[in-house]
C-alpha atoms as a PDB file:
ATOM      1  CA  UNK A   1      78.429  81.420 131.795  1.00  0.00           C
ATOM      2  CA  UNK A   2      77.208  80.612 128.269  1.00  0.00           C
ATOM      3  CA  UNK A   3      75.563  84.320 127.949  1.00  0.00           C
ATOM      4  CA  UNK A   4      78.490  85.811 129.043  1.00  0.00           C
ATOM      5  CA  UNK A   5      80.363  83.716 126.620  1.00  0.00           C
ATOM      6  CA  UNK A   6      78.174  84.758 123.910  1.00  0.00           C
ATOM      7  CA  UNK A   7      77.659  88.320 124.829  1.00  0.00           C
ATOM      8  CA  UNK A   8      81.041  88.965 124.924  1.00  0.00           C
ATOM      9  CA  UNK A   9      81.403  86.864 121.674  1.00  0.00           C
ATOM     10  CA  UNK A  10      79.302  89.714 120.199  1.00  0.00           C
ATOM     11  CA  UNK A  11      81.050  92.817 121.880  1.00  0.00           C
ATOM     12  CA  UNK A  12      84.571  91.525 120.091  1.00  0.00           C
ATOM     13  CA  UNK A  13      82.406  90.289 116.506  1.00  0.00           C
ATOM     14  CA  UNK A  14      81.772  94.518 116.344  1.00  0.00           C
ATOM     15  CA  UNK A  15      84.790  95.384 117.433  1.00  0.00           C
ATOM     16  CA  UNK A  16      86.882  93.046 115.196  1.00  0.00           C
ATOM     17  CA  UNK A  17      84.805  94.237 112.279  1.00  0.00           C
ATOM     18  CA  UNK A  18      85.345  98.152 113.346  1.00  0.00           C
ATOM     19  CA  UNK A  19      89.230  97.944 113.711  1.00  0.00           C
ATOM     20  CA  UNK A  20      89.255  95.738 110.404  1.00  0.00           C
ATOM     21  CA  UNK A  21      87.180  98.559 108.666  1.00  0.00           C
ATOM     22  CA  UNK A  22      89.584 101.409 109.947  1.00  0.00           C
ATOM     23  CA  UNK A  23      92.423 100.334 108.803  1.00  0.00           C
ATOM     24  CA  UNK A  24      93.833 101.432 105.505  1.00  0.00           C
ATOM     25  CA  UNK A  25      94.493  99.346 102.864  1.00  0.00           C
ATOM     26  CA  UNK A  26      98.037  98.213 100.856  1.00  0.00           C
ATOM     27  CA  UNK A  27      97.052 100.424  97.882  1.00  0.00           C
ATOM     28  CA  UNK A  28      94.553 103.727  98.724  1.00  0.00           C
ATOM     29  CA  UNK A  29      92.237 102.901  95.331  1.00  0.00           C
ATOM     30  CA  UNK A  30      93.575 104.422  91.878  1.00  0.00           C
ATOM     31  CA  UNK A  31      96.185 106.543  93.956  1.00  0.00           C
ATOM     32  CA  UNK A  32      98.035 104.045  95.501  1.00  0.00           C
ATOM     33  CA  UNK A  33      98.239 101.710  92.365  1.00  0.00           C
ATOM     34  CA  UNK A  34      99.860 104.959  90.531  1.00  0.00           C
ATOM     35  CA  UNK A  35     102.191 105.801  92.919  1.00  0.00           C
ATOM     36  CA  UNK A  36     102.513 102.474  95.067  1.00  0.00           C
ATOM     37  CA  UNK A  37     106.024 101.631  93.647  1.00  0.00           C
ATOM     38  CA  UNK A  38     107.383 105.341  94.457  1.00  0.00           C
ATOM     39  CA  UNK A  39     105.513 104.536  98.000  1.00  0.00           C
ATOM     40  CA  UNK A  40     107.908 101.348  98.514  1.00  0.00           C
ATOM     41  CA  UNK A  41     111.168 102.824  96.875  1.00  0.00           C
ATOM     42  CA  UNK A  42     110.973 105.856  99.415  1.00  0.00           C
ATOM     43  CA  UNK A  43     109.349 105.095 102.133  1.00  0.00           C
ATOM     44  CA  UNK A  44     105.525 105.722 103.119  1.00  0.00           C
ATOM     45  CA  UNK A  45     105.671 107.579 106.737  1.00  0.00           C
ATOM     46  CA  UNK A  46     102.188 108.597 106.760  1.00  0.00           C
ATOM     47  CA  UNK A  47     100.105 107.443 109.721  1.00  0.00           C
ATOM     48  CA  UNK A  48     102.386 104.672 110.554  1.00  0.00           C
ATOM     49  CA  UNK A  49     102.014 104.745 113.966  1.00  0.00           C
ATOM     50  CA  UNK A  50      98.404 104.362 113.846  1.00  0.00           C
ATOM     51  CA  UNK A  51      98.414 101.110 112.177  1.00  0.00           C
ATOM     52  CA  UNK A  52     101.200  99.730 113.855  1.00  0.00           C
ATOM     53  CA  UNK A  53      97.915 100.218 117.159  1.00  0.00           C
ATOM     54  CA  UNK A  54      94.981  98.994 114.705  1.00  0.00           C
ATOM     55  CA  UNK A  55      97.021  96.243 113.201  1.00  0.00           C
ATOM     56  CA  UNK A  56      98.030  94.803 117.404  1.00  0.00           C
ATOM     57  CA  UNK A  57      94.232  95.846 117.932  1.00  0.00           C
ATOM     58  CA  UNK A  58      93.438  93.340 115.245  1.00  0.00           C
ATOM     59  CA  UNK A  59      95.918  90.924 116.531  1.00  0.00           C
ATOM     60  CA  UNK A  60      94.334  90.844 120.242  1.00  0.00           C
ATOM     61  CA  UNK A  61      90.799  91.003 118.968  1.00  0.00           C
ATOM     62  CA  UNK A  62      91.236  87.717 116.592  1.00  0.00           C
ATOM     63  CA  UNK A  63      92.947  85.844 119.516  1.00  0.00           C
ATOM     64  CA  UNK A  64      89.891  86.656 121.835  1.00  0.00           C
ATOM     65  CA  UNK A  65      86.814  85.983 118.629  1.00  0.00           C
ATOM     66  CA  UNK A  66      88.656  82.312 118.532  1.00  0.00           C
ATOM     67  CA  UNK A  67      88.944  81.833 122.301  1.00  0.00           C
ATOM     68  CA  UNK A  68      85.494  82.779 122.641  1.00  0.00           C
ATOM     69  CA  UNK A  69      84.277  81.080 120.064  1.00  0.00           C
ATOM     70  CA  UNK A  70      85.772  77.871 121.540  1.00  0.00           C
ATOM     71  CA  UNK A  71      84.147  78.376 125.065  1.00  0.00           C
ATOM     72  CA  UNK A  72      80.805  79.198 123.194  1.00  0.00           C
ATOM     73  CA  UNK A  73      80.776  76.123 121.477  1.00  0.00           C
ATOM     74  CA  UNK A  74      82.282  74.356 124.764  1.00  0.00           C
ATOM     75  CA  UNK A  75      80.065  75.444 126.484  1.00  0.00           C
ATOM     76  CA  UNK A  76      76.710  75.322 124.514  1.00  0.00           C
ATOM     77  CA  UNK A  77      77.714  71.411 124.696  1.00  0.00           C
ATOM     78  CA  UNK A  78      77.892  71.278 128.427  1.00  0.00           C
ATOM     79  CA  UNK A  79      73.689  72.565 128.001  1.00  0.00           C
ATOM     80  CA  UNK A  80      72.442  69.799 126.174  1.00  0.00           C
END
């Protein structure tokens, strides 16, 4: 059960850190500190429904690093 634990520990470490890393950021660099106040006044539309998925992807993958990383460490103290 504790390999399991920790494999899957490491499946949802990669994924966390993928989603995290595809998702795009408050202010796009230079760009988005320029224009970021025109961006809130009227609206930015662009690729919202894509984040709306990455940022619930992020949501559910957080939830299942700290569950896991509870029944690693609850379980690593059941071995010894």
């Amino acid at each position: 059960m504790y390999t399991l634990a920790v494999t899957l520990l490491v499946i949802v470490s990669i994924a966390l850190i993928v989603v995290v890393l595809l998702q795009s950021g408050k202010s796009a660099g230079l760009s988005g500190a320029i224009s970021g106040g025109a961006e809130q006044l009227f609206g930015k539309q662009k690729a919202r429904g894509i984040d709306l998925i990455l940022h619930r992807v992020t949501i559910v993958l957080s939830v299942l690093f700290f569950v896991l990383t509870i029944a690693v460490t609850f379980f690593s103290d059941k071995l010894s």
